[in-house]
C-alpha atoms as a PDB file:
ATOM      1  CA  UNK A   1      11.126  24.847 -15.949  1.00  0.00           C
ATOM      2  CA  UNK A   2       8.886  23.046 -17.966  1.00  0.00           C
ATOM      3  CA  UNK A   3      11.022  19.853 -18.251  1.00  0.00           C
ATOM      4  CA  UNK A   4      11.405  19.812 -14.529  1.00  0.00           C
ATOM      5  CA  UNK A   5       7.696  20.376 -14.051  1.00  0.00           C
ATOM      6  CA  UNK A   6       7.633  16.958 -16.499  1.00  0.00           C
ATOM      7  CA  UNK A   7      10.346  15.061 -15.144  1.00  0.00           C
ATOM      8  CA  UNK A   8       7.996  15.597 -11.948  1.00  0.00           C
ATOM      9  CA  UNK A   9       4.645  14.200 -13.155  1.00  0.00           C
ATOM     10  CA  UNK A  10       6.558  11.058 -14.817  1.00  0.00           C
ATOM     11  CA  UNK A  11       8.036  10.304 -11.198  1.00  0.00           C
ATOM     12  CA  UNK A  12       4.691  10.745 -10.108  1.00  0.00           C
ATOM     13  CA  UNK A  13       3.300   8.550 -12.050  1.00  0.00           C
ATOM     14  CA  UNK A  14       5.803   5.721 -11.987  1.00  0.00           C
ATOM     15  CA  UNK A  15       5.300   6.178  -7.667  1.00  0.00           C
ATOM     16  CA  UNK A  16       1.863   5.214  -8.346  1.00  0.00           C
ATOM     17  CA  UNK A  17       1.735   2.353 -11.007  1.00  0.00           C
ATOM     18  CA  UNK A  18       4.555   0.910  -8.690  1.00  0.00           C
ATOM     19  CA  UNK A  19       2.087   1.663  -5.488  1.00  0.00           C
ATOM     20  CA  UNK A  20      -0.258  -0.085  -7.800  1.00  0.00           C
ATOM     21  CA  UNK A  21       1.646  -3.318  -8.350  1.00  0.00           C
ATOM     22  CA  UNK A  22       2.039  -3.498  -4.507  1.00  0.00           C
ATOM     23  CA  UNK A  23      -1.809  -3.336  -4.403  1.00  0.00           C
ATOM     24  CA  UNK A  24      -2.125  -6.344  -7.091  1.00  0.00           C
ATOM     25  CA  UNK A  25       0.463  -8.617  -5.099  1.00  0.00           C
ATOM     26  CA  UNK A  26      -1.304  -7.817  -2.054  1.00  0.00           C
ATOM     27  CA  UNK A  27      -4.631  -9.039  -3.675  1.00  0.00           C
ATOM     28  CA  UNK A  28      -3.509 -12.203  -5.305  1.00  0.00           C
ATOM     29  CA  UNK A  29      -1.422 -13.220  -2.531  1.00  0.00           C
ATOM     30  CA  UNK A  30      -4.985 -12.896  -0.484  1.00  0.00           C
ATOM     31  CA  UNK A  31      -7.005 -14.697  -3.200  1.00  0.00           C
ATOM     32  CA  UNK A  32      -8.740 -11.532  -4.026  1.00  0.00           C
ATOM     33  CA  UNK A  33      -9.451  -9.248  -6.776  1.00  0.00           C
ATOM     34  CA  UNK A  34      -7.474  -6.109  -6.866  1.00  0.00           C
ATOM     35  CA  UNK A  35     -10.963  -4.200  -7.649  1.00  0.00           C
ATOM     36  CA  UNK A  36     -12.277  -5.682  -4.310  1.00  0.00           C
ATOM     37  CA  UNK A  37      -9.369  -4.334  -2.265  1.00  0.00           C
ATOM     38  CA  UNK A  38     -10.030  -0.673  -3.743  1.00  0.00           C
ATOM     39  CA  UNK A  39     -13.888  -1.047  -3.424  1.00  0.00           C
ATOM     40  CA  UNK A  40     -15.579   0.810  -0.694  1.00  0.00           C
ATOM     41  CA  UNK A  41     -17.334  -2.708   0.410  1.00  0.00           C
ATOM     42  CA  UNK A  42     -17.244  -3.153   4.069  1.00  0.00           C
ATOM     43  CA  UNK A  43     -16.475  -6.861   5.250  1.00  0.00           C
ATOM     44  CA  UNK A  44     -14.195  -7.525   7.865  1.00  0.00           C
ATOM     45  CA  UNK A  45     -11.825  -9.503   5.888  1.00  0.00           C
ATOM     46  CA  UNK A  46     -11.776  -6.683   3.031  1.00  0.00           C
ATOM     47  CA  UNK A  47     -10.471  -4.087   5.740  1.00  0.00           C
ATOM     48  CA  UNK A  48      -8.375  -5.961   7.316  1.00  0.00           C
ATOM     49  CA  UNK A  49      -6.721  -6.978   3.970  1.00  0.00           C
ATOM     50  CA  UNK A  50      -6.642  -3.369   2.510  1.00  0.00           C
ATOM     51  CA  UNK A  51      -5.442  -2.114   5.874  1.00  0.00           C
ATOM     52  CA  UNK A  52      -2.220  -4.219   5.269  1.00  0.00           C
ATOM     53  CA  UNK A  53      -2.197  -3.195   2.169  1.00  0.00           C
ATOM     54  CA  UNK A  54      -1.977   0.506   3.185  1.00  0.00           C
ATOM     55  CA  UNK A  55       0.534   0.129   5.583  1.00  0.00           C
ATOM     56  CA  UNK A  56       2.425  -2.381   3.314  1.00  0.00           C
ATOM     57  CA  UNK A  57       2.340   0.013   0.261  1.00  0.00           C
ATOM     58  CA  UNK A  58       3.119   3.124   3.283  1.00  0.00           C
ATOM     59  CA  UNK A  59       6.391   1.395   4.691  1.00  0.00           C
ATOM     60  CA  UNK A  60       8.224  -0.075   1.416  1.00  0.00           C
ATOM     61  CA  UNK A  61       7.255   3.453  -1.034  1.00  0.00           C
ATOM     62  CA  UNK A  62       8.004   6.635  -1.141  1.00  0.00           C
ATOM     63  CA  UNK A  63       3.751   7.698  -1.403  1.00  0.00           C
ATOM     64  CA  UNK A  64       2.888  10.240   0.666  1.00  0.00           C
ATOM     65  CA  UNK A  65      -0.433   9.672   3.121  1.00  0.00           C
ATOM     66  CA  UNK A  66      -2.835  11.225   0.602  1.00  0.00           C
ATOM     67  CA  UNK A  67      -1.069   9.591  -2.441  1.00  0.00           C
ATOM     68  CA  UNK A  68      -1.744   6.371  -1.094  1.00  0.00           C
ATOM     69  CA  UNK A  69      -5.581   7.190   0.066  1.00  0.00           C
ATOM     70  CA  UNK A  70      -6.115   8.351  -4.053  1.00  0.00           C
ATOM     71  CA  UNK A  71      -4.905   4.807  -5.192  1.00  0.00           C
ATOM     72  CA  UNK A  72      -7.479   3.213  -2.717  1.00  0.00           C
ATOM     73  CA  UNK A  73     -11.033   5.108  -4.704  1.00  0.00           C
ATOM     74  CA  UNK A  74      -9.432   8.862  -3.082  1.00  0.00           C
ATOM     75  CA  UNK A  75      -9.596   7.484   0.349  1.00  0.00           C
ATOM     76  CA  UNK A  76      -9.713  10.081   2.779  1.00  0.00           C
ATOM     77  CA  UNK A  77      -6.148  11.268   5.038  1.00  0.00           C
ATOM     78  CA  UNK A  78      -8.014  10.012   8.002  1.00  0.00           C
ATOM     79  CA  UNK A  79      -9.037   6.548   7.099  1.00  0.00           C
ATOM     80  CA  UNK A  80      -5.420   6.163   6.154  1.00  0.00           C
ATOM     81  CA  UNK A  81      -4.202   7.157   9.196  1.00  0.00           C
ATOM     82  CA  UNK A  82      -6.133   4.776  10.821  1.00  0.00           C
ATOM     83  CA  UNK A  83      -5.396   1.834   8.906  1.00  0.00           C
ATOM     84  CA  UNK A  84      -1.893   2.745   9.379  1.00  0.00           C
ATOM     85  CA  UNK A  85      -2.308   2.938  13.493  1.00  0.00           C
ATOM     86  CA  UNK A  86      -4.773  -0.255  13.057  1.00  0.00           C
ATOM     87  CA  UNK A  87      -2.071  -2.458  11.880  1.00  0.00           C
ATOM     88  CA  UNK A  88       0.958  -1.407  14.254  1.00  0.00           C
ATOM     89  CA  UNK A  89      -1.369  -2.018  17.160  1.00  0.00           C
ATOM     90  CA  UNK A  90      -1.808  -5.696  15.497  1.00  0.00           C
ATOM     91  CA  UNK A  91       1.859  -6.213  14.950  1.00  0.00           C
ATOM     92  CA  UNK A  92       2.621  -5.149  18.418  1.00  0.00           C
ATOM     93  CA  UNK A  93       0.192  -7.439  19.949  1.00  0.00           C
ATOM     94  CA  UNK A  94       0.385 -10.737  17.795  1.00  0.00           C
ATOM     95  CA  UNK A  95       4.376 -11.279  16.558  1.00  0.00           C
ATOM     96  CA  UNK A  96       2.655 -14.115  14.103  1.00  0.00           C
ATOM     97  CA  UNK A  97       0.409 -10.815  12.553  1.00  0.00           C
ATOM     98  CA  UNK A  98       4.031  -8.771  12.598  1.00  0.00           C
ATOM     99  CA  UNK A  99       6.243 -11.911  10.827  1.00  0.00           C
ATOM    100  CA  UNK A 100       3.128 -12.093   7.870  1.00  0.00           C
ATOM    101  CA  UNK A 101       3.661  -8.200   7.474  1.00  0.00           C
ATOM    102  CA  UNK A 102       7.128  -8.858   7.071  1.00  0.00           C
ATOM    103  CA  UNK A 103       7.202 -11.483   4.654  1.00  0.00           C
ATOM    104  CA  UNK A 104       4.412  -9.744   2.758  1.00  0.00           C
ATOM    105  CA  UNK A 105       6.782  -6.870   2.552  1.00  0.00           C
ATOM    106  CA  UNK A 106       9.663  -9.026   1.883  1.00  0.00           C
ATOM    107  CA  UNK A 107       7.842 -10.894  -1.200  1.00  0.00           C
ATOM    108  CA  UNK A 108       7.043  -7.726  -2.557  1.00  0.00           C
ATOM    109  CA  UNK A 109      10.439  -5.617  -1.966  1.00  0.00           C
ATOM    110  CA  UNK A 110      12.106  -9.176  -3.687  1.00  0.00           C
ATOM    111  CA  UNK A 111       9.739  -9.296  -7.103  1.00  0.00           C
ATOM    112  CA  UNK A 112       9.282  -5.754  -7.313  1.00  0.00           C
ATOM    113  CA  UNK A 113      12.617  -4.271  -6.152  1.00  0.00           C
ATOM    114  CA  UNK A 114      13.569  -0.840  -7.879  1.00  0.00           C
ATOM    115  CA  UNK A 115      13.793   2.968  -6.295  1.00  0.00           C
ATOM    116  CA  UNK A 116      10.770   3.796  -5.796  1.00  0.00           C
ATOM    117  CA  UNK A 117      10.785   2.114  -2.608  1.00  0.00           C
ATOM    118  CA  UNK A 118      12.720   2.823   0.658  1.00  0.00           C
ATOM    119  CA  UNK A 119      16.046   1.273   1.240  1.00  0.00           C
END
């Protein structure tokens, strides 16, 4: 049982520093720094940035909804939620917003492909 209970907190942990990669990409491919997209600072750009990120990081992984809030400073379930709604509202309204996502998604399921993501 105790192996098991191990075997469980590696996967764990490899979900996240892989969730965490996806977060770095995401920044540099934006021009900013991952701290920023983490921080709590509230610009326009910034939220709109780690709302993609979120939803990004929510459709290619495995992470569960309040996984994914802890890797953005313990976000709460709510503000994830609403990222998540945010940017499907944006892809179904602007198909040039929706082909970014997707190439976003595809640059990142292409550099960092292994199985912690969904196939």
């Amino acid at each position: 049982m105790e192996k098991k209970r191990s075997s469980k907190k590696l996967l764990k942990e490899k979900k996240i520093q892989y969730a965490k990669k996806i977060q770095k990409k995401i920044a540099n491919i934006h021009n900013i720094r991952y701290s920023e997209l983490i921080s709590y600072e509230d610009s326009k750009r910034l939220n709109l940035i780690r709302q993609i990120s979120i939803f990004t990081i929510r459709n290619i992984t495995i992470l569960n909804l309040k996984e994914i809030g802890k890797i953005f400073s313990n976000r709460k379930h709510s503000t994830i939620v609403y990222s998540l709604k945010r940017i499907e509202k944006k892809c179904k309204e602007d198909v040039k917003f929706k082909e970014k996502i997707k190439k976003i998604e595809q640059i990142i399921t292409k550099n960092y492909e292994n199985r912690y993501y969904k196939k």
